[in-house]
N, C-alpha and C. Protein backbone atom coordinates (compact mmCIF):
# COMPACT_ATOMS: atom_id res chain seq x y z
N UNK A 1 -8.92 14.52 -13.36
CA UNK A 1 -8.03 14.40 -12.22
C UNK A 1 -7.48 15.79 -11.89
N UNK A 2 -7.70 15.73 -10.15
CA UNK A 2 -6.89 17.31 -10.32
C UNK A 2 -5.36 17.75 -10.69
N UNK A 3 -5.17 18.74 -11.14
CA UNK A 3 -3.57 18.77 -11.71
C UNK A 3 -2.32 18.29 -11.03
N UNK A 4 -2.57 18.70 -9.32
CA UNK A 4 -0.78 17.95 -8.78
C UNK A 4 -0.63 16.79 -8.68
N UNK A 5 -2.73 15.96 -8.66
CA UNK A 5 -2.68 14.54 -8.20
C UNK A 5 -2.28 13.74 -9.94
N UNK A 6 -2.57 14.43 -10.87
CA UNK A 6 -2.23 14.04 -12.09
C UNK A 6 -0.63 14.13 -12.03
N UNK A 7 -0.35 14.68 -11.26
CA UNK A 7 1.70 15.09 -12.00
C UNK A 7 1.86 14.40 -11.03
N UNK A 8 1.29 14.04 -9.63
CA UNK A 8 2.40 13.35 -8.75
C UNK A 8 1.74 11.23 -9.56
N UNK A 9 0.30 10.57 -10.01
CA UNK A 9 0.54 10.20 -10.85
C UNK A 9 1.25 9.74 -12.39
N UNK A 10 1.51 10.65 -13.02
CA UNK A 10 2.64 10.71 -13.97
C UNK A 10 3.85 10.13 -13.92
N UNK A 11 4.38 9.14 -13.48
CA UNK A 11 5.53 8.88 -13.20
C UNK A 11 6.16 7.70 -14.23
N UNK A 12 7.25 7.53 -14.25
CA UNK A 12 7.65 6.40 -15.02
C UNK A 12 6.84 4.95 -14.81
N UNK A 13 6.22 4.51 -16.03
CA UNK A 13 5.65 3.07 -15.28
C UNK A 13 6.82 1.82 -16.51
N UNK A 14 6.72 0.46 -15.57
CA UNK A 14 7.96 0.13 -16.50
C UNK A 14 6.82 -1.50 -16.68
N UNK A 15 6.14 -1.92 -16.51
CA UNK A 15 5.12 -3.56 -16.68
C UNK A 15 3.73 -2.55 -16.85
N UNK A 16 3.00 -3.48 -18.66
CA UNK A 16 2.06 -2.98 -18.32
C UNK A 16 1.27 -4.34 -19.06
N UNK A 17 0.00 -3.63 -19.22
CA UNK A 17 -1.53 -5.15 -19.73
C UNK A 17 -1.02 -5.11 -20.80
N UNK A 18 -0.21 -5.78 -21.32
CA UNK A 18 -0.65 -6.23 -23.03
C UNK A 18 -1.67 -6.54 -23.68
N UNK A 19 -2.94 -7.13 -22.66
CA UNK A 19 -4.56 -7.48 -23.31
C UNK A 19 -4.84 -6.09 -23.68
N UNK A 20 -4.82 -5.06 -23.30
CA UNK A 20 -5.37 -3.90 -22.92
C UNK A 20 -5.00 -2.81 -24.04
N UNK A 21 -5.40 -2.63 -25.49
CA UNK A 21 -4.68 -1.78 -26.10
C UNK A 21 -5.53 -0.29 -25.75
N UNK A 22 -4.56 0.80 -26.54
CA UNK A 22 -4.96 1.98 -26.16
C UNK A 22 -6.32 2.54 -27.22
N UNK A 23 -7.62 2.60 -26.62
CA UNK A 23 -8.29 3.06 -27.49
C UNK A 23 -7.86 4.79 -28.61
N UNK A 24 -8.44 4.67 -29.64
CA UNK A 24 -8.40 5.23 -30.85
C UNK A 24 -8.22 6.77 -29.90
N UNK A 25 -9.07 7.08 -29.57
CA UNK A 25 -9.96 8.49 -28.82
C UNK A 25 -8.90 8.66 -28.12
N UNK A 26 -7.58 8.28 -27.60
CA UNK A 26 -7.18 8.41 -26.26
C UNK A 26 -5.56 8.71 -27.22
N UNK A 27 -5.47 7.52 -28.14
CA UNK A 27 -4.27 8.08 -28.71
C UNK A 27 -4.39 9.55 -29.55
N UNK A 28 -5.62 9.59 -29.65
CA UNK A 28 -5.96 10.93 -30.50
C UNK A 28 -5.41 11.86 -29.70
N UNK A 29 -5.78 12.06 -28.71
CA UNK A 29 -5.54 13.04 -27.25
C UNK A 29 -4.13 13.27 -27.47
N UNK A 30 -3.36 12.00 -27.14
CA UNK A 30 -1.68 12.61 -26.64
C UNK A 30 -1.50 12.49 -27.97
N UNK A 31 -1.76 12.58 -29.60
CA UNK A 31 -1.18 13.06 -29.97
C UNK A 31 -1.17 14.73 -30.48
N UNK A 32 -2.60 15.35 -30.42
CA UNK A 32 -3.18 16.45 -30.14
C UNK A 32 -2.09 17.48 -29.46
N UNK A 33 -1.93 16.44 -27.93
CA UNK A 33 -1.20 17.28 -27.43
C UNK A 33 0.24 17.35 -27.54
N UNK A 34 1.00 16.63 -27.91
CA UNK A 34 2.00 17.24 -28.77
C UNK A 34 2.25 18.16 -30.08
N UNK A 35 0.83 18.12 -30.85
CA UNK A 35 0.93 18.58 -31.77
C UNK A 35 0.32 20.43 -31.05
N UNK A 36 -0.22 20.99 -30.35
CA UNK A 36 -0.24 21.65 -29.36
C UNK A 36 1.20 22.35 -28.68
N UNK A 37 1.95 21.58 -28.08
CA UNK A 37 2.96 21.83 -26.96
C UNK A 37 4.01 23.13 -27.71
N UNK A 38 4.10 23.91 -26.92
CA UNK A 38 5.00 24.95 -27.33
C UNK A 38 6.29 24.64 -28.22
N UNK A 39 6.80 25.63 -28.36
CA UNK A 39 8.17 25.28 -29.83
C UNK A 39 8.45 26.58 -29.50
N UNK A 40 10.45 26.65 -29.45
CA UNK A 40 10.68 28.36 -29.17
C UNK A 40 10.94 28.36 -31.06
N UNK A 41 10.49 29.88 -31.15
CA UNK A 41 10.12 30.55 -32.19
C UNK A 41 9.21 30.11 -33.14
N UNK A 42 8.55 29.07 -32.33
CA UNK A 42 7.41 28.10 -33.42
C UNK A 42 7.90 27.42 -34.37
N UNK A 43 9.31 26.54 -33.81
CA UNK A 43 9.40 26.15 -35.25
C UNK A 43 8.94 24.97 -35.26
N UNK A 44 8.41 23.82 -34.46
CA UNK A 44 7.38 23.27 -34.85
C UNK A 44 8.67 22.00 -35.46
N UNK A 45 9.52 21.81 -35.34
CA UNK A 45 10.96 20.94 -35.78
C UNK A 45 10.29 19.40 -35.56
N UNK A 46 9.87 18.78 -34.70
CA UNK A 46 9.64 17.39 -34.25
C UNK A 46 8.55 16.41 -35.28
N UNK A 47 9.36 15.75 -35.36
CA UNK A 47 8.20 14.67 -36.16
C UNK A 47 7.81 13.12 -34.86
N UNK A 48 6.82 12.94 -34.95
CA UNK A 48 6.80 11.49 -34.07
C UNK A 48 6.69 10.35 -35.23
N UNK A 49 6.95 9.14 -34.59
CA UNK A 49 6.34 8.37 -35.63
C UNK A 49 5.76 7.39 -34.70
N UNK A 50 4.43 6.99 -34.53
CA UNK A 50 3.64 6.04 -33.68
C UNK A 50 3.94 4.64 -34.10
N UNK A 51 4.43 3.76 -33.24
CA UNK A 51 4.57 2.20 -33.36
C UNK A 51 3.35 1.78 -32.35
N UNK A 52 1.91 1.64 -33.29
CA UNK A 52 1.08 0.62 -32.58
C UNK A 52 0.91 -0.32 -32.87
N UNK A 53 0.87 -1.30 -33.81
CA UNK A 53 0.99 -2.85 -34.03
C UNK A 53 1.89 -3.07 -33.25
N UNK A 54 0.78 -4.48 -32.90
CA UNK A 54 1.61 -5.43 -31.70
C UNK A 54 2.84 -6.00 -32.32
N UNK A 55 2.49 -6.30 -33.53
CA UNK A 55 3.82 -7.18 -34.52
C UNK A 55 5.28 -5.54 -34.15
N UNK A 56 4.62 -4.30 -34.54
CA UNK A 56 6.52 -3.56 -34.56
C UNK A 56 6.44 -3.24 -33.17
N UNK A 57 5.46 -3.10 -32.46
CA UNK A 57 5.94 -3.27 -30.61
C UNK A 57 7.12 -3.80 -30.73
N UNK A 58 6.41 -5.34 -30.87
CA UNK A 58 7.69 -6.28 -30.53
C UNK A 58 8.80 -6.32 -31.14
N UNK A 59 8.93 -5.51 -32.33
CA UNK A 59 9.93 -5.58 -33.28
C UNK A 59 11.03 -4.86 -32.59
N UNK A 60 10.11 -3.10 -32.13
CA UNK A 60 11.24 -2.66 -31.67
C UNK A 60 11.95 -2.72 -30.12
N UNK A 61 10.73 -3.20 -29.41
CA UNK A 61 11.14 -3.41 -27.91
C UNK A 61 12.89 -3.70 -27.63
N UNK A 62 13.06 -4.96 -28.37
CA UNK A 62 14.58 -5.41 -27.85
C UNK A 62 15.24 -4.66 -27.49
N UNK A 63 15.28 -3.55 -28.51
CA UNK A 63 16.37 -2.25 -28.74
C UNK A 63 15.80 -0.93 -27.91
N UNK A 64 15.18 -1.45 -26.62
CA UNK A 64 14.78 -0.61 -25.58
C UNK A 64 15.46 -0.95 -24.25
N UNK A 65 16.03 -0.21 -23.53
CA UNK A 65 16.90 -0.39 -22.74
C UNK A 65 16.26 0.38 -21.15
N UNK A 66 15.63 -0.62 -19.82
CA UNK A 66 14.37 0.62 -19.31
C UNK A 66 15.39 0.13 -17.62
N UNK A 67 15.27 1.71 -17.11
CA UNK A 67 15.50 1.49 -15.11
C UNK A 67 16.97 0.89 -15.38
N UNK A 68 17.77 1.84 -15.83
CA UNK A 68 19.39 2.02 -15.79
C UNK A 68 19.88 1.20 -14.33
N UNK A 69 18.99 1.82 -12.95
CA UNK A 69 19.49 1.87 -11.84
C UNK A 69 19.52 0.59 -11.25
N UNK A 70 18.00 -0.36 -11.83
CA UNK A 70 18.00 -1.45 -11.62
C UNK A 70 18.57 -3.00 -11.65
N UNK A 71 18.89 -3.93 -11.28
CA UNK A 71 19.43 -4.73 -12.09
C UNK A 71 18.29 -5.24 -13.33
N UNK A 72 18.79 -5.74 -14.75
CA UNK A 72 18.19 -5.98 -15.91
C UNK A 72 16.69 -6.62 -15.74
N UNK A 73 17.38 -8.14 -14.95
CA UNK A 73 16.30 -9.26 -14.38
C UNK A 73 14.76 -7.94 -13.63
N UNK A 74 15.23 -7.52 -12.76
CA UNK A 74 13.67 -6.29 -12.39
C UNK A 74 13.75 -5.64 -12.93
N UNK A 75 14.03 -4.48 -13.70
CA UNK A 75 14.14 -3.49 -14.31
C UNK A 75 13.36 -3.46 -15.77
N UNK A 76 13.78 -4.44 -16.83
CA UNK A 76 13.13 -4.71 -18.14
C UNK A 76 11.88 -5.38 -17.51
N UNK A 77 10.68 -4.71 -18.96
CA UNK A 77 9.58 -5.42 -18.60
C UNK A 77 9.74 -6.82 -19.26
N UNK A 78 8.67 -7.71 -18.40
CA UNK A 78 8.71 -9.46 -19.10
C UNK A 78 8.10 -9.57 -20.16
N UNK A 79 8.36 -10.74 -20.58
CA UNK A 79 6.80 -10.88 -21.73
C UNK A 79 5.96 -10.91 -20.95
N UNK A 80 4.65 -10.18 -21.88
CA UNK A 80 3.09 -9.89 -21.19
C UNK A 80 3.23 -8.23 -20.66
N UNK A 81 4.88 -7.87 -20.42
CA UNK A 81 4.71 -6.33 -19.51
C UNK A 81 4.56 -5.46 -20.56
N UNK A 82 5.17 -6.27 -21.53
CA UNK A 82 5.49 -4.84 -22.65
C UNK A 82 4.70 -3.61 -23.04
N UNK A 83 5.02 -2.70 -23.28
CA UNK A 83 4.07 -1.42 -23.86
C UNK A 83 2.94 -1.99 -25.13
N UNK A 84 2.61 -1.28 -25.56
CA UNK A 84 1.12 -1.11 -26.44
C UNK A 84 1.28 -0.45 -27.71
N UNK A 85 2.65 0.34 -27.13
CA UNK A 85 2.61 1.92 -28.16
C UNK A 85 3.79 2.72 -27.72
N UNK A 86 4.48 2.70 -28.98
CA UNK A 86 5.40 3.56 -28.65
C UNK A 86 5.46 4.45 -29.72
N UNK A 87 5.78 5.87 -29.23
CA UNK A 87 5.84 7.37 -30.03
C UNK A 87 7.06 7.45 -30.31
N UNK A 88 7.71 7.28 -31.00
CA UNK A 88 9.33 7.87 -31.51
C UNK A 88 9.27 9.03 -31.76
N UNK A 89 10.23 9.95 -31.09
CA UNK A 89 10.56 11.29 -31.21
C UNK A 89 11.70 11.83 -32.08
N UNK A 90 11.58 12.57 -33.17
CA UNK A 90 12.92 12.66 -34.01
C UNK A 90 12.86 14.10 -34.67
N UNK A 91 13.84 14.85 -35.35
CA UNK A 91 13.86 15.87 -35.75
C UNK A 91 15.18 15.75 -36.74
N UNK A 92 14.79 16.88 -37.93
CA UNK A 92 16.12 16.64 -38.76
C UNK A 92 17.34 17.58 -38.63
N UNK A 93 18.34 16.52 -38.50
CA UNK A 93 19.74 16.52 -38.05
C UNK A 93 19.84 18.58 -38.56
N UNK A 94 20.10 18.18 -39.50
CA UNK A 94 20.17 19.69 -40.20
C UNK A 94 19.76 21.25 -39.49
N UNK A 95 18.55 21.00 -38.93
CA UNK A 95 17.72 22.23 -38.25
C UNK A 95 17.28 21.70 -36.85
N UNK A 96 18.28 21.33 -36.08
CA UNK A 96 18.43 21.52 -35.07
C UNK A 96 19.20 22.74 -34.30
N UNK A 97 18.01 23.30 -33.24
CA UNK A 97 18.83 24.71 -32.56
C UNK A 97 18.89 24.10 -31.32
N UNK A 98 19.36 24.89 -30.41
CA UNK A 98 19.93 25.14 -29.17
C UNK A 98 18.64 24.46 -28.44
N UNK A 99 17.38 24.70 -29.06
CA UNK A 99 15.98 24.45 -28.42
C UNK A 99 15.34 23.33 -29.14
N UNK A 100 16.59 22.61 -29.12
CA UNK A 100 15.35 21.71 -30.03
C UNK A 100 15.09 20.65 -28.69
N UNK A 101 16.24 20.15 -27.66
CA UNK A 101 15.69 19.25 -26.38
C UNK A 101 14.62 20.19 -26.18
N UNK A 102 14.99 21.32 -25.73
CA UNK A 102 13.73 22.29 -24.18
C UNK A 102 11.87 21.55 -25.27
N UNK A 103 11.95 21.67 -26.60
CA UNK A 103 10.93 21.31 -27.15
C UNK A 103 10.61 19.68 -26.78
N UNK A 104 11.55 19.30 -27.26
CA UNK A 104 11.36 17.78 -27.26
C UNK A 104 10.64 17.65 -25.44
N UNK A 105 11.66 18.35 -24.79
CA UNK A 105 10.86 17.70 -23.10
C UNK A 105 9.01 18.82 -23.26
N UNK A 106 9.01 19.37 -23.78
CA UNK A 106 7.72 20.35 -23.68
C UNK A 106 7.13 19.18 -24.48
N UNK A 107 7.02 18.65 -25.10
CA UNK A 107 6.23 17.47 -25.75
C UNK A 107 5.68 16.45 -25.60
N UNK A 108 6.74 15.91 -24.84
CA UNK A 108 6.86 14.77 -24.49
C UNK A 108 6.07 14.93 -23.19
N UNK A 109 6.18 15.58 -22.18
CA UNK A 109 5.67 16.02 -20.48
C UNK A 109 4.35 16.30 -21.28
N UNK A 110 3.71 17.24 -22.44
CA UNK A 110 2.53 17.34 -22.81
C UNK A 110 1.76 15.56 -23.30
N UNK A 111 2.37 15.19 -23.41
CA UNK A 111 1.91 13.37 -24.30
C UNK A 111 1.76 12.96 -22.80
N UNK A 112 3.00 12.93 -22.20
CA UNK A 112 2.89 11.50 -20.88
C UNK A 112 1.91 12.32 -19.66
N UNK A 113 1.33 13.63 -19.76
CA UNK A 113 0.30 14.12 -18.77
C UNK A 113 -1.14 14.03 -19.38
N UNK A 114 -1.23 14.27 -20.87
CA UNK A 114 -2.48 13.57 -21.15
C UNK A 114 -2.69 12.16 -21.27
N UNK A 115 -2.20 11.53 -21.60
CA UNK A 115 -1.97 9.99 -21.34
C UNK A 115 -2.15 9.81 -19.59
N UNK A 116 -2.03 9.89 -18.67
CA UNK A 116 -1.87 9.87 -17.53
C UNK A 116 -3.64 10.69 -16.97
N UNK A 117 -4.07 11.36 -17.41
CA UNK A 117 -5.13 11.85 -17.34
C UNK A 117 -6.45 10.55 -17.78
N UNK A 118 -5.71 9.82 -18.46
CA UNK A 118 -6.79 8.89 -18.87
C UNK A 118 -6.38 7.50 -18.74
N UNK A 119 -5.30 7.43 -17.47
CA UNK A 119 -5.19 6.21 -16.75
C UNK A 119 -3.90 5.70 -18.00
N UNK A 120 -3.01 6.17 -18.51
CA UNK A 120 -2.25 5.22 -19.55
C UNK A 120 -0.89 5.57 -18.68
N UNK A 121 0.00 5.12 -18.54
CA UNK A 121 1.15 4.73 -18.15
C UNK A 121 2.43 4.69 -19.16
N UNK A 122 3.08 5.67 -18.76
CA UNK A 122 4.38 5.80 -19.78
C UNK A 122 5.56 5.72 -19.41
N UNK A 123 6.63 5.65 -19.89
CA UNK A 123 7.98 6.07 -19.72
C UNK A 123 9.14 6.29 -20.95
N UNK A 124 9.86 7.40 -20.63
CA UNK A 124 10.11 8.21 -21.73
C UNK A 124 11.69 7.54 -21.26
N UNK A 125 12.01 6.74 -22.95
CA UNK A 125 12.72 6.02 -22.89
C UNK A 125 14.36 6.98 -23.85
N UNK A 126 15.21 6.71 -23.42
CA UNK A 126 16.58 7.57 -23.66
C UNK A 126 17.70 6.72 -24.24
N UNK A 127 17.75 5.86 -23.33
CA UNK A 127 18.67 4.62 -23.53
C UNK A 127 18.18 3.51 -24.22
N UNK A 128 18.29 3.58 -25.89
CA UNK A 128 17.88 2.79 -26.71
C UNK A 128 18.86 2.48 -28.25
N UNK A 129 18.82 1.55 -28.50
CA UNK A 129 19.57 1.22 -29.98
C UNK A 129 18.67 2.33 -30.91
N UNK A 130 19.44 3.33 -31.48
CA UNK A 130 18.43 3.84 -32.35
C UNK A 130 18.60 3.27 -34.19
N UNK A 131 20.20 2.53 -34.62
CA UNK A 131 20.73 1.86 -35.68
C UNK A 131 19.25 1.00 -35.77
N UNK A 132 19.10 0.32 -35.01
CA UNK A 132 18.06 -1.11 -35.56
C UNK A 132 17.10 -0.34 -35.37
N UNK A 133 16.33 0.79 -34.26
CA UNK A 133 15.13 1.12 -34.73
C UNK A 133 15.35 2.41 -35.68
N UNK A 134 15.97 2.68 -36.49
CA UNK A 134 16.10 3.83 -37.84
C UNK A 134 15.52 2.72 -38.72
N UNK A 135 16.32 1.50 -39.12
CA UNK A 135 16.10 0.33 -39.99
C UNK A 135 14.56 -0.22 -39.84
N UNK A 136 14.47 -0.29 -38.65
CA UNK A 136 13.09 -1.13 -38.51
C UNK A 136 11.93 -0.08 -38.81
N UNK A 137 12.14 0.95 -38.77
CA UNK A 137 11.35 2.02 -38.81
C UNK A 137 11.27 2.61 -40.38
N UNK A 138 11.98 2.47 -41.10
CA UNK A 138 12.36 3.18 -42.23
C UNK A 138 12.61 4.46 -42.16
N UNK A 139 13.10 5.08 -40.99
CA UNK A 139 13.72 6.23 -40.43
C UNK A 139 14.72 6.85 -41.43
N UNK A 140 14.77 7.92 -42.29
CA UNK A 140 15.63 8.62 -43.54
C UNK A 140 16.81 9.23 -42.40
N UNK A 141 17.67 8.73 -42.96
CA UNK A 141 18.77 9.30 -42.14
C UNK A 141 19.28 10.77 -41.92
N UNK A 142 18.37 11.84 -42.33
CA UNK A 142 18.60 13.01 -42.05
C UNK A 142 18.27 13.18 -40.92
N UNK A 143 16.97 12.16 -40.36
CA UNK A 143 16.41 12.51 -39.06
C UNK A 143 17.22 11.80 -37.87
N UNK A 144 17.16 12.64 -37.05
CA UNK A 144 17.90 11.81 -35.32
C UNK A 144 16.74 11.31 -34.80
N UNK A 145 17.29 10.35 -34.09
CA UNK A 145 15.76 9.45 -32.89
C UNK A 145 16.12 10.06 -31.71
N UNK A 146 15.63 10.65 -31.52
CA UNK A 146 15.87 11.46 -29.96
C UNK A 146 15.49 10.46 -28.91
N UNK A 147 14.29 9.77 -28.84
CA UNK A 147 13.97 9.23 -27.61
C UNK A 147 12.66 8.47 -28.37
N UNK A 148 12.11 7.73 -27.15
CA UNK A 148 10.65 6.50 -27.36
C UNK A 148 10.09 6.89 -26.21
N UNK A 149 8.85 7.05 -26.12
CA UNK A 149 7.79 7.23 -25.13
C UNK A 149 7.32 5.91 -25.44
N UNK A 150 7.27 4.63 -24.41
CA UNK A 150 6.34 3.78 -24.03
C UNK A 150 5.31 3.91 -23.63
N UNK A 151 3.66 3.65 -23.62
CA UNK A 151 2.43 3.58 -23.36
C UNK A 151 1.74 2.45 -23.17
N UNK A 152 0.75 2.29 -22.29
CA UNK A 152 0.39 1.04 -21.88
C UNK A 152 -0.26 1.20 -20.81
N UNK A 153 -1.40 0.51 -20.05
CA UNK A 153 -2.76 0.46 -19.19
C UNK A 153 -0.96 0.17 -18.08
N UNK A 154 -0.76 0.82 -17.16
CA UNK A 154 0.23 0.10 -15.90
C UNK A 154 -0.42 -0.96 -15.27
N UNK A 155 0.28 -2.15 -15.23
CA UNK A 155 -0.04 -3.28 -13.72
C UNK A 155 0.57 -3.04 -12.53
N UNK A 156 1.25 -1.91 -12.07
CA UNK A 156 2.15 -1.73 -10.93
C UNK A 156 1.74 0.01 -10.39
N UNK A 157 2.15 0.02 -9.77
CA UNK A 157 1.73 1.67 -8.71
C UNK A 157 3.33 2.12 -8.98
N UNK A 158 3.57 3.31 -8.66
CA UNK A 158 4.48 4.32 -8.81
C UNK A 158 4.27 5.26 -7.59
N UNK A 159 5.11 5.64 -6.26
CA UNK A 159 5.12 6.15 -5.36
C UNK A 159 6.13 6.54 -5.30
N UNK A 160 5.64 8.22 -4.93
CA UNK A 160 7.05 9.52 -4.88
C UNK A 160 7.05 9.13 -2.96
N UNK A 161 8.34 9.15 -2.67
CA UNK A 161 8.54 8.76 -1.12
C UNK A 161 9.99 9.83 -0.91
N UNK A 162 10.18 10.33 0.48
CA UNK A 162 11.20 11.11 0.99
C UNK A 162 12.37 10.57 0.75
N UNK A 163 13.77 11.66 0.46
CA UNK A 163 14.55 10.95 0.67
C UNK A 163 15.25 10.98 1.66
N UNK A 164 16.41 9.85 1.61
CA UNK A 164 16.91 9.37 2.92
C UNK A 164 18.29 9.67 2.58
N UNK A 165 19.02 10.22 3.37
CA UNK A 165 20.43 10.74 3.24
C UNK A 165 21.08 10.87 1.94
N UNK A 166 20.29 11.56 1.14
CA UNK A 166 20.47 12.38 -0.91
C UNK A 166 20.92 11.29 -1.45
N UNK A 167 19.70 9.56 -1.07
CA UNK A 167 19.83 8.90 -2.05
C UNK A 167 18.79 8.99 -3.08
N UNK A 168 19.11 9.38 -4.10
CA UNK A 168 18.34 9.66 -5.66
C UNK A 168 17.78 8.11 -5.93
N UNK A 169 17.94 6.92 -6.12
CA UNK A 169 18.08 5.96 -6.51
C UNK A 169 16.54 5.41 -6.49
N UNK A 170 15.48 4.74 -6.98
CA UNK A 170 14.42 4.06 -7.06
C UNK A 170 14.49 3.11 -6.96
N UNK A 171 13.24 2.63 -6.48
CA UNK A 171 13.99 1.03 -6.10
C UNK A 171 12.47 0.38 -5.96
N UNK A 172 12.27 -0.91 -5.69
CA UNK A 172 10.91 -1.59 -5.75
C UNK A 172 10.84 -1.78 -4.03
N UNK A 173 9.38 -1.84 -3.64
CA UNK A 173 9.02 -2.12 -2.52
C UNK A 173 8.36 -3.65 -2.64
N UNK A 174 8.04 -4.26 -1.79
CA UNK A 174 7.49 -5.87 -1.44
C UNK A 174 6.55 -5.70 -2.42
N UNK A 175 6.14 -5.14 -2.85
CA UNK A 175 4.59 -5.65 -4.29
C UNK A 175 5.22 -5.23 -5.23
N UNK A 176 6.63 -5.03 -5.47
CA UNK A 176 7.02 -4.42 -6.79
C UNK A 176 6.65 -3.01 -7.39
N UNK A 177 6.63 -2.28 -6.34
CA UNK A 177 6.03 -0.90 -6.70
C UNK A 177 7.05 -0.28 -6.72
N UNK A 178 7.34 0.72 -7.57
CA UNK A 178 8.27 1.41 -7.48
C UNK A 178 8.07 2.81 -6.17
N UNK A 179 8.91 3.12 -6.02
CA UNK A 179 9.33 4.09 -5.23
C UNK A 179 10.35 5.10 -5.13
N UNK A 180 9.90 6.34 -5.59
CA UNK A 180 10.91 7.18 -6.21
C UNK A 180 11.26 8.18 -5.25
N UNK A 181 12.34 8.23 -4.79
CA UNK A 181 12.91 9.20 -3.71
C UNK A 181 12.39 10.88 -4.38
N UNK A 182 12.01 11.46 -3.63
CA UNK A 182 12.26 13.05 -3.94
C UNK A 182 13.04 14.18 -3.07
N UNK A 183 13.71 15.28 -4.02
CA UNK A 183 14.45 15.94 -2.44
C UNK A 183 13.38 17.13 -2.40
N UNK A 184 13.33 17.69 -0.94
CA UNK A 184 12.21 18.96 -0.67
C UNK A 184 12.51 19.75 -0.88
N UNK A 185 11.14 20.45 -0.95
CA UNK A 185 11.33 21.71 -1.46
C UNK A 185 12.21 22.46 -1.01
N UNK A 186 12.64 22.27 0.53
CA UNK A 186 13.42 23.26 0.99
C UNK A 186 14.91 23.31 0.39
N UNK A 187 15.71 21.95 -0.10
CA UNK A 187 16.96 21.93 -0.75
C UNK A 187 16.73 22.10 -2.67
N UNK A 188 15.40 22.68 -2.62
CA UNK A 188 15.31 22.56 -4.01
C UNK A 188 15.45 24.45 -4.66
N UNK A 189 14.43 24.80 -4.00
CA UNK A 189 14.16 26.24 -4.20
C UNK A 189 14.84 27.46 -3.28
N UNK A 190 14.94 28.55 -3.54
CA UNK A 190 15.76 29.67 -2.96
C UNK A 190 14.87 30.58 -2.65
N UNK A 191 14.40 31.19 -1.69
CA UNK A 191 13.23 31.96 -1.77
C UNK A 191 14.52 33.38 -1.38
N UNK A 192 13.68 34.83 -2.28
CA UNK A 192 14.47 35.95 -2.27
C UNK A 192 13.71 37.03 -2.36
């Protein structure tokens, strides 16, 4: 795919195939490419931990919280939407620097663009119980859960659309597609 049509693809997907798991070859990829993605001073700080059984999917889903903006009822996926695979992102409490987010987003944008290159559908989840998934996980409490990347074949489209008087807000169109406002380039960048 070419690169902007891959990034303007890339977008949060929130329903996906549960029939549909992620072949072997493909999780290999995004995890490659995190293990790849830059680190300032190389320190290389992030551990993932992959939840692919369908049994801890479901274990940890509950304690996933998805589309803040939405009401719950559209917003959470249904049964059948759920992800496939989720990457937990964590690092220990202790040796955390100033750079340990700028890494975490260099990682994560490296996972959800190769994933997206091969048709998989993600969303990089923030707002989550991390108490029940440390427990469910056997997560050592030195480490923080920074965040969950969801993965999964999408059943729904994702469309970047103009915005309309600097409303930020996403929202579903008549087929349930999302639709994500963007502001232009011209209120974005400073040319000098």
């Amino acid at each position: 795919m070419e690169i902007m049509k891959l990034m303007e693809w890339c977008r949060s997907y929130r329903r996906f195939d549960q029939s549909k798991p992620i072949p072997e070859a493909v999780l290999e990829r995004i995890m490659e490419a995190a293990r790849l993605a830059n680190s300032a001073s190389n320190r290389q700080q992030l551990r993932f931990i992959v939840v692919r059984s369908p049994e801890m999917v479901e274990k940890i889903f509950p304690f996933t919280h998805w589309a803040a903006i939405l009401p719950k009822e559209v917003g959470q996926p249904k049964e059948g939407e759920h992800p496939v695979l989720f990457i937990v992102s964590t690092y220990e409490t202790a040796t955390k620097a100033k750079w340990t987010d700028l890494d975490l987003g260099i990682a994560e944008a490296r996972m959800t663009l190769t994933a997206a290159a091969e048709g998989v559908g993600s969303c990089i989840l923030a707002n989550i119980e991390r108490d029940p998934i440390r427990e469910a996980l056997d997560i050592d409490a030195s480490y923080e859960i920074a965040t969950i990347v969801a993965f999964g074949y999408p059943t729904h489209e994702s469309h970047i659309v103009e915005m309309k008087g600097g409303d930020v807000k996403y929202y579903l169109d008549e087929k349930k597609d999302y639709c994500v406002p963007k502001r232009g380039r011209e209120e974005l960048f400073r040319m000098v």
